[in-house]
N, C-alpha and C. Protein backbone atom coordinates (compact mmCIF):
# COMPACT_ATOMS: atom_id res chain seq x y z
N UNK A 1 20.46 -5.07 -18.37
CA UNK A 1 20.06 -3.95 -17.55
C UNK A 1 20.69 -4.12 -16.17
N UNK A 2 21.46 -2.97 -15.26
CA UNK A 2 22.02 -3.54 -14.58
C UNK A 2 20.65 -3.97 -12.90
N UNK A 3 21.42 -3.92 -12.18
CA UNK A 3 20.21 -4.26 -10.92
C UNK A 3 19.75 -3.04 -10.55
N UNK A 4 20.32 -2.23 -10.63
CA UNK A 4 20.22 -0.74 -9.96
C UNK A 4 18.56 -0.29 -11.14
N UNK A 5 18.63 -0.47 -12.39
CA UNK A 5 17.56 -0.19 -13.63
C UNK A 5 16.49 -1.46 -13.36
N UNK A 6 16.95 -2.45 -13.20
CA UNK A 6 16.09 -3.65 -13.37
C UNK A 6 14.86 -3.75 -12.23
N UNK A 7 15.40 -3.51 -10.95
CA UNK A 7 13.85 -3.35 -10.15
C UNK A 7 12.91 -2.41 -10.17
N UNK A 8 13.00 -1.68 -11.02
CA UNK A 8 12.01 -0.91 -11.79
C UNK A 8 10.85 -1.88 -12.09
N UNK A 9 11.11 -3.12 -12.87
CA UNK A 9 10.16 -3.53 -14.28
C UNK A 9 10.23 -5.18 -13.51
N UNK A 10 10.77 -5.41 -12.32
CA UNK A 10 10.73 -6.53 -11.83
C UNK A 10 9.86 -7.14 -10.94
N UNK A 11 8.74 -8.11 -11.20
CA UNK A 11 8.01 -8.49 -10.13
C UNK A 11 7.91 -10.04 -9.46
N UNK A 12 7.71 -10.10 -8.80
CA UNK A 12 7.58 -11.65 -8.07
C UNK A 12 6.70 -12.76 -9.10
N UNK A 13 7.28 -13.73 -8.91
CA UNK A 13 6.82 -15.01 -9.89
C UNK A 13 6.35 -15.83 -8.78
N UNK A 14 6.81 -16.05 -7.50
CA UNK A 14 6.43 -17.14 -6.58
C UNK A 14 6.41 -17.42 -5.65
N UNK A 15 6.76 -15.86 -4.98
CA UNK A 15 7.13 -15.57 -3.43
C UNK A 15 6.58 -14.36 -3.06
N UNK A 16 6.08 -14.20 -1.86
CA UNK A 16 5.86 -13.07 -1.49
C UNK A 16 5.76 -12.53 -0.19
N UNK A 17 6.95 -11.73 -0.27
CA UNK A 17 7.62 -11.21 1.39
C UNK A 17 6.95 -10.40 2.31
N UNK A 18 6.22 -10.47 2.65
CA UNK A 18 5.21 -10.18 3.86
C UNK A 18 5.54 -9.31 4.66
N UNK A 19 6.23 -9.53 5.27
CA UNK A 19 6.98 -9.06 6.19
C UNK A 19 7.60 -7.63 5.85
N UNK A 20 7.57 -7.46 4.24
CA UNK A 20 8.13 -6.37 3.67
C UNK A 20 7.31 -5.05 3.27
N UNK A 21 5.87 -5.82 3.35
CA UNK A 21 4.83 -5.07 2.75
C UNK A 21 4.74 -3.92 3.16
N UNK A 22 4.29 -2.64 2.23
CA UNK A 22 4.18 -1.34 3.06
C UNK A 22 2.88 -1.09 3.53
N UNK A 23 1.71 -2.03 3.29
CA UNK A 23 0.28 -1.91 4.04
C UNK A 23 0.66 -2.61 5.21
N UNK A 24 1.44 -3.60 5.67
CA UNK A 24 1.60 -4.06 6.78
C UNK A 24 2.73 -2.83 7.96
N UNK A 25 3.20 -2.50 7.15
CA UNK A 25 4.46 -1.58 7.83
C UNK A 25 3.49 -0.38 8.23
N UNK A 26 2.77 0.45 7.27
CA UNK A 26 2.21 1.75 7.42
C UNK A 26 0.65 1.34 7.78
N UNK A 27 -0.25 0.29 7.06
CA UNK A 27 -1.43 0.41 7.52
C UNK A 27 -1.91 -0.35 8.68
N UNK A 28 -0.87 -0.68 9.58
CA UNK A 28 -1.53 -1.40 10.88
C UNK A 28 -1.26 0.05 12.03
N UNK A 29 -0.06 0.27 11.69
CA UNK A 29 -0.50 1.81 12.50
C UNK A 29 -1.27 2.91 12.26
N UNK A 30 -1.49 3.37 11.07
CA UNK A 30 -2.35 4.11 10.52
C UNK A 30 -4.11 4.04 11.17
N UNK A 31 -4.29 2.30 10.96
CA UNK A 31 -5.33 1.74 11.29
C UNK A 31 -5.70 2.04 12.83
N UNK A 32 -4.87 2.05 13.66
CA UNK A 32 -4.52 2.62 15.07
C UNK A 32 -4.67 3.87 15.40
N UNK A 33 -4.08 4.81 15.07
CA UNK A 33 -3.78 5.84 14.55
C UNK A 33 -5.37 6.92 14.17
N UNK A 34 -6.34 6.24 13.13
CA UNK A 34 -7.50 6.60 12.97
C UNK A 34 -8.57 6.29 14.09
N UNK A 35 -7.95 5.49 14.49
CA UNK A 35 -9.37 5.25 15.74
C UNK A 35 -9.46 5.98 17.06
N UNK A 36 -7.74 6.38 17.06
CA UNK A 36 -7.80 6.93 18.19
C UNK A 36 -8.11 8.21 17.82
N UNK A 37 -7.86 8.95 16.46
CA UNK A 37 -8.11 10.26 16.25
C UNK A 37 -9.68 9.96 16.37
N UNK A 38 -10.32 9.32 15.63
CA UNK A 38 -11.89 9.28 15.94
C UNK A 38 -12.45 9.42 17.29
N UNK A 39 -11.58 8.67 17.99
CA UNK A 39 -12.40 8.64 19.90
C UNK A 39 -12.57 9.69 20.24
N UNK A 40 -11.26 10.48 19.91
CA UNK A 40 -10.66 11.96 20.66
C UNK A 40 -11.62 12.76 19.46
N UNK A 41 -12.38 12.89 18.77
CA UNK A 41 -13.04 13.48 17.76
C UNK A 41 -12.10 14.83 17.44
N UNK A 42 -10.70 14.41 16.62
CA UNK A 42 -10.29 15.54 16.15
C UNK A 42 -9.77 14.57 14.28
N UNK A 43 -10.88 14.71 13.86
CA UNK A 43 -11.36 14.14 12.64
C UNK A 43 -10.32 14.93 11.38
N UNK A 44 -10.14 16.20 11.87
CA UNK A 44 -9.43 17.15 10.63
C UNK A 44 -8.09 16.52 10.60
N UNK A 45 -7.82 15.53 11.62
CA UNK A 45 -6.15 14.75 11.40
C UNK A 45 -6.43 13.83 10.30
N UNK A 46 -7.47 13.53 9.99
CA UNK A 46 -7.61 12.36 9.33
C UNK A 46 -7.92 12.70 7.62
N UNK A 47 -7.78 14.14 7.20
CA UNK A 47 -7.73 14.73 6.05
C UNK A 47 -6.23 14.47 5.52
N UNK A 48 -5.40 14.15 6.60
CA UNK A 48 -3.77 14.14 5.80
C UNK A 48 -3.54 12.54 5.54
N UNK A 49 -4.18 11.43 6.12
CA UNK A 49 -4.45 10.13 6.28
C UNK A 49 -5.06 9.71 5.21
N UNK A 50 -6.29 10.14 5.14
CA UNK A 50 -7.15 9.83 4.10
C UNK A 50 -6.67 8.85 2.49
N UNK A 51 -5.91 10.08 2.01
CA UNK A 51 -5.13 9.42 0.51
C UNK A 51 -4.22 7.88 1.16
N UNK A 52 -3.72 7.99 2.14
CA UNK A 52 -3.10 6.74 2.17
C UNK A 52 -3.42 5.68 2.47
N UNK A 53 -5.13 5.81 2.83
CA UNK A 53 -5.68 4.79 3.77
C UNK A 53 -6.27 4.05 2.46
N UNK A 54 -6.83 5.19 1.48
CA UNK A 54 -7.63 4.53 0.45
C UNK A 54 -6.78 3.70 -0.11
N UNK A 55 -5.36 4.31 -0.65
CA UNK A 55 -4.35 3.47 -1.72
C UNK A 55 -4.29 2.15 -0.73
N UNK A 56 -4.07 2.05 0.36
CA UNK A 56 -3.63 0.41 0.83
C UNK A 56 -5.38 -0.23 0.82
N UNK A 57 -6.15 0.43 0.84
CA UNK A 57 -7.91 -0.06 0.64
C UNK A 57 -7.36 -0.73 -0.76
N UNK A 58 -7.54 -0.14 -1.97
CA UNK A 58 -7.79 -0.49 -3.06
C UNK A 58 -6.11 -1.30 -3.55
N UNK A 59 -5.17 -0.64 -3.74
CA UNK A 59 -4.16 -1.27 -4.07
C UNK A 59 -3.82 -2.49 -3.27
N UNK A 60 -3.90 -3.07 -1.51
CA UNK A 60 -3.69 -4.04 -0.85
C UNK A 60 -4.90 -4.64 -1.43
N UNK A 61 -5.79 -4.72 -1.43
CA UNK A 61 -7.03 -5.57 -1.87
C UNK A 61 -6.90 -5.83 -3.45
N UNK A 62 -6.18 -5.05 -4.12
CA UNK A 62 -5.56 -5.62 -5.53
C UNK A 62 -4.45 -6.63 -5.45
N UNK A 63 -3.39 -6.15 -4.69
CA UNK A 63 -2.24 -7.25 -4.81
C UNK A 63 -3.05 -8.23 -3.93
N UNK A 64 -3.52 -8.35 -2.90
CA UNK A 64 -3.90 -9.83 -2.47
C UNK A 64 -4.67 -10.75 -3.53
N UNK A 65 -5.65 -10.06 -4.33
CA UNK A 65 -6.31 -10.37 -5.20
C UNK A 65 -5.28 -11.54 -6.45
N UNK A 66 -4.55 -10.32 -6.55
CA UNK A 66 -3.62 -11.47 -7.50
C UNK A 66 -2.40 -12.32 -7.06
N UNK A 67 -2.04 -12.02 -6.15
CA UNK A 67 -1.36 -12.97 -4.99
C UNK A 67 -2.19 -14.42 -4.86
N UNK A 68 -3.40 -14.25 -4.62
CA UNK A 68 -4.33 -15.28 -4.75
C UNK A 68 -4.62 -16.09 -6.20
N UNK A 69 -4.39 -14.78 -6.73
CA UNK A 69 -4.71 -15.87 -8.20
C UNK A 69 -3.66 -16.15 -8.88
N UNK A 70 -2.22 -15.49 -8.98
CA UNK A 70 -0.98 -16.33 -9.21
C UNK A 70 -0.63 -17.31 -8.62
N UNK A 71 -0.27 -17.21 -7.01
CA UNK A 71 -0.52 -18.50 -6.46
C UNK A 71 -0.95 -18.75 -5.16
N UNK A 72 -2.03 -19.22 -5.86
CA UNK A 72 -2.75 -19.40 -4.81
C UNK A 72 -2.81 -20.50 -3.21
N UNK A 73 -1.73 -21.13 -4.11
CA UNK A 73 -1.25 -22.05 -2.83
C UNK A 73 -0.29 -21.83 -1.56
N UNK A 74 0.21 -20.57 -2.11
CA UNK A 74 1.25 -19.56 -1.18
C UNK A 74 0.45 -19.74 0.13
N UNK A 75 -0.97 -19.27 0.16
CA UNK A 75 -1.31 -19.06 1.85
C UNK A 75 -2.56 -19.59 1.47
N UNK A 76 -2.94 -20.35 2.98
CA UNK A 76 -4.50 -20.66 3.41
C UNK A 76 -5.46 -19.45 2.64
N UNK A 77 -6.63 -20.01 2.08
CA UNK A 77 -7.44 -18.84 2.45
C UNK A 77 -8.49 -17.70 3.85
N UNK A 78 -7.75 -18.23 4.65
CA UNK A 78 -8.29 -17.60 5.84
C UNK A 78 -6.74 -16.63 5.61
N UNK A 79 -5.85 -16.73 5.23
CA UNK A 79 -5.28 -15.43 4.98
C UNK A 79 -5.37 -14.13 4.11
N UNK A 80 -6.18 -14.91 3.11
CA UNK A 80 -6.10 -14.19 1.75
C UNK A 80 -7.63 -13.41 2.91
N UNK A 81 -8.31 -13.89 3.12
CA UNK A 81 -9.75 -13.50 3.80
C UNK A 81 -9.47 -12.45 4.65
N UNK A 82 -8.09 -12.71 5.77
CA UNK A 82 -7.56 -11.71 6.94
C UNK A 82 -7.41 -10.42 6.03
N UNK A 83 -6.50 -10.66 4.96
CA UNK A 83 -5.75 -9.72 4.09
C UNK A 83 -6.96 -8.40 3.48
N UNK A 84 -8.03 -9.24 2.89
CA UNK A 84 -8.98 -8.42 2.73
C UNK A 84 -10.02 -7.68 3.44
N UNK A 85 -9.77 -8.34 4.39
CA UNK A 85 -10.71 -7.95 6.08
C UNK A 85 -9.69 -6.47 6.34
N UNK A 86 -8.56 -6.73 6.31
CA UNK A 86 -7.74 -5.71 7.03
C UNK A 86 -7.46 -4.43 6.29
N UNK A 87 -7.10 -4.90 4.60
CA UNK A 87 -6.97 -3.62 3.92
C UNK A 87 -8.43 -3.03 3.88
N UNK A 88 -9.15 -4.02 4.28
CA UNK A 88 -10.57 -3.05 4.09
C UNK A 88 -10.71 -1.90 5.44
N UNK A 89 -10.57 -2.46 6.08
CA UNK A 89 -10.44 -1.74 7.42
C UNK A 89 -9.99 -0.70 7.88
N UNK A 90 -8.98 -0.55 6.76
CA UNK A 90 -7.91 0.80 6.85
C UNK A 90 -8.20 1.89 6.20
N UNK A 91 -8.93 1.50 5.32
CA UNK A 91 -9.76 2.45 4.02
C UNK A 91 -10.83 2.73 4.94
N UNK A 92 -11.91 1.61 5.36
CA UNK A 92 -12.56 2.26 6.17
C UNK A 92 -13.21 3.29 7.53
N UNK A 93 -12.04 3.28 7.96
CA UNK A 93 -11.37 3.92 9.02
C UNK A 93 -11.33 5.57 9.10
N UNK A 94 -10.99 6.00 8.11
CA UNK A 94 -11.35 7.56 7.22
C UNK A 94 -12.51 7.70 6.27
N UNK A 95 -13.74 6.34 6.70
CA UNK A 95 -14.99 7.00 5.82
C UNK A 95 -15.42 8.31 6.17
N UNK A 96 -16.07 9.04 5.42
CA UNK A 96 -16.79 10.15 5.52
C UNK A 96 -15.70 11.40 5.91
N UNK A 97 -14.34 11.37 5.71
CA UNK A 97 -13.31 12.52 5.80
C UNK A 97 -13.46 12.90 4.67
N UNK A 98 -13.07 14.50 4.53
CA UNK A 98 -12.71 15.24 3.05
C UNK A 98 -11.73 14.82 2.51
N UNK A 99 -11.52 14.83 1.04
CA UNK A 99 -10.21 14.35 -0.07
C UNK A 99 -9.37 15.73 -0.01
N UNK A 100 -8.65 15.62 0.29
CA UNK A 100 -7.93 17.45 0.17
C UNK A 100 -6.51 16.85 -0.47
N UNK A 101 -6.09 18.39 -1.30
CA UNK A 101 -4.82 18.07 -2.33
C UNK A 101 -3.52 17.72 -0.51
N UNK A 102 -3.56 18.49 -0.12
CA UNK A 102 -2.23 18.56 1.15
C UNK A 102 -1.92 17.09 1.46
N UNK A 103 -3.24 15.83 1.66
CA UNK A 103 -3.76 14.74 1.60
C UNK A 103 -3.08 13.73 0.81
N UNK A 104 -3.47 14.23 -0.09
CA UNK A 104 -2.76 13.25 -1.02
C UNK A 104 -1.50 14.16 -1.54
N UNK A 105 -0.78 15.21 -1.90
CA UNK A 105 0.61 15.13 -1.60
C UNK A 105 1.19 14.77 -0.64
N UNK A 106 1.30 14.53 0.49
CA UNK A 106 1.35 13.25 1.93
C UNK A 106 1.36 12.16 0.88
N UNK A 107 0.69 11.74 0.65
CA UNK A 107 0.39 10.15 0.42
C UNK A 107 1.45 9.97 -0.86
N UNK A 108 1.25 11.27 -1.83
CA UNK A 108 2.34 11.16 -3.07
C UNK A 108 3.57 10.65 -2.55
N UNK A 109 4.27 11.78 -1.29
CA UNK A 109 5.06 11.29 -0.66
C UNK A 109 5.91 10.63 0.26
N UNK A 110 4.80 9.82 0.74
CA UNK A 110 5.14 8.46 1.05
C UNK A 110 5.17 7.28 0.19
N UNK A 111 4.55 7.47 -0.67
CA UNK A 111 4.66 6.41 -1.83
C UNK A 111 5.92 6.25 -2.48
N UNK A 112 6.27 7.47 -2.79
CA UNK A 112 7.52 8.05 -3.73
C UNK A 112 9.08 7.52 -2.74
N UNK A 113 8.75 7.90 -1.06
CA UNK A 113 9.51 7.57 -0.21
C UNK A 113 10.03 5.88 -0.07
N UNK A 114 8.38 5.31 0.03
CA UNK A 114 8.31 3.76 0.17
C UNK A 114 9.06 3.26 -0.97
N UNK A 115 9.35 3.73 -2.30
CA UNK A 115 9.87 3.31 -3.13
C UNK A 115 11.25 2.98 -3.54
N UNK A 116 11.03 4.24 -3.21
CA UNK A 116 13.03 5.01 -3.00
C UNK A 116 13.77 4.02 -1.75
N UNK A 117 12.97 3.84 -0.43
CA UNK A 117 13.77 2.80 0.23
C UNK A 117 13.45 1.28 -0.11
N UNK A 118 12.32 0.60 -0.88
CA UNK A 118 12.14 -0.63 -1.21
C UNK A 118 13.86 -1.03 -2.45
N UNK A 119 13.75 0.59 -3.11
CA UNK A 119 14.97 0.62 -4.04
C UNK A 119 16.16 -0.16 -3.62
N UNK A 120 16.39 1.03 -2.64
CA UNK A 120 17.77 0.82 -1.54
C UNK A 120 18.11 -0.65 -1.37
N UNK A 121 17.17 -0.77 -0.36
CA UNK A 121 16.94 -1.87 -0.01
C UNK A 121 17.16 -3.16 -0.70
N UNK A 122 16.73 -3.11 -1.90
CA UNK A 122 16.54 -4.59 -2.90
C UNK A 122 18.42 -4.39 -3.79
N UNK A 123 18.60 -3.44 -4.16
CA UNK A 123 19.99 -2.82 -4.11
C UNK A 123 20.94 -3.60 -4.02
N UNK A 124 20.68 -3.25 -2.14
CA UNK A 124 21.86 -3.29 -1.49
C UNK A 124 21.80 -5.22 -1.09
N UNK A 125 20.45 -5.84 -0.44
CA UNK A 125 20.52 -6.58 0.23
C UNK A 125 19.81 -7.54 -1.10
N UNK A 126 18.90 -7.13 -1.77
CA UNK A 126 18.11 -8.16 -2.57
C UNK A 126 16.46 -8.41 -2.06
N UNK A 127 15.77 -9.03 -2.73
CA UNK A 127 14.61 -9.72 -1.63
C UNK A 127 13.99 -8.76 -0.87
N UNK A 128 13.92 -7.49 -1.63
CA UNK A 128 13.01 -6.45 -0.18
C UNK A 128 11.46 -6.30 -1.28
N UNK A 129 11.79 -6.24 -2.71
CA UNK A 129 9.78 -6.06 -3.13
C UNK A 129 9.22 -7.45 -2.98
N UNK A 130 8.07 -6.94 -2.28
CA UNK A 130 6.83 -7.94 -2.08
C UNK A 130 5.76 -8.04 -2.78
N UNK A 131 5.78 -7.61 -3.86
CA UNK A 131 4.52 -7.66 -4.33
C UNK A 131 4.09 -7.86 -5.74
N UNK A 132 3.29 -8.37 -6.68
CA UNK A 132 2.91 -9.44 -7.76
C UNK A 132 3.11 -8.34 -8.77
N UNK A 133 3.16 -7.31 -8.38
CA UNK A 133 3.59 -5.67 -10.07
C UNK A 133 4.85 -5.40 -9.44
N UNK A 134 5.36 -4.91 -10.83
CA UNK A 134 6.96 -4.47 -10.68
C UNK A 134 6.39 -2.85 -9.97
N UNK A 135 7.37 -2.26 -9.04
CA UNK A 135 7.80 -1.14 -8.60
C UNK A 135 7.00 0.09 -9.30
N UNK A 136 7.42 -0.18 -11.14
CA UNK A 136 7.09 0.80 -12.11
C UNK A 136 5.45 0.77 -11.85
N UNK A 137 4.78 -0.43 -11.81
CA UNK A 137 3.54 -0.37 -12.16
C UNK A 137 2.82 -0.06 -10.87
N UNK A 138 3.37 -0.14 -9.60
CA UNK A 138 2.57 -0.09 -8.73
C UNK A 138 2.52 1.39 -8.47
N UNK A 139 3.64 1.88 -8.85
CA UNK A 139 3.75 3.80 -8.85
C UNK A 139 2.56 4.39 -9.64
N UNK A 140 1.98 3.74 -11.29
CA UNK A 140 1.76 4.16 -11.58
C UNK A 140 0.00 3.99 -11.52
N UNK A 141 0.19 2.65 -11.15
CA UNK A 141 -1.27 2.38 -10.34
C UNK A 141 -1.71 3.32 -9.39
N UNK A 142 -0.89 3.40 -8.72
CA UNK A 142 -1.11 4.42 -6.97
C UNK A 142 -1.62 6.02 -7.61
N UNK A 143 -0.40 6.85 -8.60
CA UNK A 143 -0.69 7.85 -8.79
C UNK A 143 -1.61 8.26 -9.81
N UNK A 144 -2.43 7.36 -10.87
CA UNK A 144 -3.09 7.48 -11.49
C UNK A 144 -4.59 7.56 -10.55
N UNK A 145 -4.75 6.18 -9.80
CA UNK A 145 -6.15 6.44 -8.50
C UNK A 145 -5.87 7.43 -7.90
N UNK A 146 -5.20 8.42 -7.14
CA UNK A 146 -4.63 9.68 -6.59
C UNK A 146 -5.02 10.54 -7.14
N UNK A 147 -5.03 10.50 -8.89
CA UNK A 147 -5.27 11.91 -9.71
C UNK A 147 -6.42 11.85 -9.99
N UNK A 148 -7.26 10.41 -10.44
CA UNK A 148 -8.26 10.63 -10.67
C UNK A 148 -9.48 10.49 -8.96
N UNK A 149 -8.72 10.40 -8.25
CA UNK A 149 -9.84 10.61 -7.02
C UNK A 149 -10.04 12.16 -6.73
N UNK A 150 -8.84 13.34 -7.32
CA UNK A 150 -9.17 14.21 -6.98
C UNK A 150 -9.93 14.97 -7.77
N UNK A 151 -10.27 14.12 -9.05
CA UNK A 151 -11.45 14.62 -9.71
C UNK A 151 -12.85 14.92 -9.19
């Protein structure tokens, strides 16, 4: 399969690039981002936020989860602890906002975006996915919680 097909179905065995993550890239500003919309109480910003805050809630608190349990010797657990402190934080941040479709097409497409450049990226240079599911599965993780939250 060449490289261009292969990071599709390819995931990390023993490393994991941090630095690459898209909850670290998108949910530390996001996380910012919600609080200040909260101060300023203009809450209806936080209907287009919402879908993306949950996916790094539940999906970052999944990959740390198994980050931890593949290997667990990768990081202290006061990281694995930060990790879950923080994706929680980001989810929590948009409690009590409405789920609206506009919401999560936003979030569809940033996901779809994050992908398309993790693509590029691993491509061109190598070493850009960070995370314990191949590409394929984390798409389909993301948009399956997406469809069924708007149930």
């Amino acid at each position: 399969m060449s490289k261009v097909w292969a990071f599709w179905f390819h995931y990390l065995r023993d490393d994991v690039y941090v630095e690459n993550t898209f909850s670290l890239l998108v949910g530390g500003p996001l996380l910012v981002f919600n609080v200040v919309v909260r101060l300023l109480a203009h809450d209806e910003l936080l209907d287009w936020t919402r879908p993306v805050c949950e996916v790094i809630l539940v999906a970052g608190n999944l990959m740390t989860a198994i980050v931890a349990a593949r290997m667990p010797a990768l990081f202290p657990r006061t990281i694995y602890a930060f990790s879950f402190f923080a994706h929680t934080a980001v989810g929590l941040s948009v409690y009590g906002i409405a789920y609206t479709l506009n919401g999560t097409l936003v979030c569809v497409g940033a996901l779809l975006t994050a992908l398309l450049v993790y693509w590029i990226l691993e491509v061109r240079l190598g070493g850009a996915w960070p995370y314990p599911l191949s590409p394929f599965e984390v798409a389909v993780f993301c948009v399956t919680f997406l469809c069924a939250r708007l149930v």
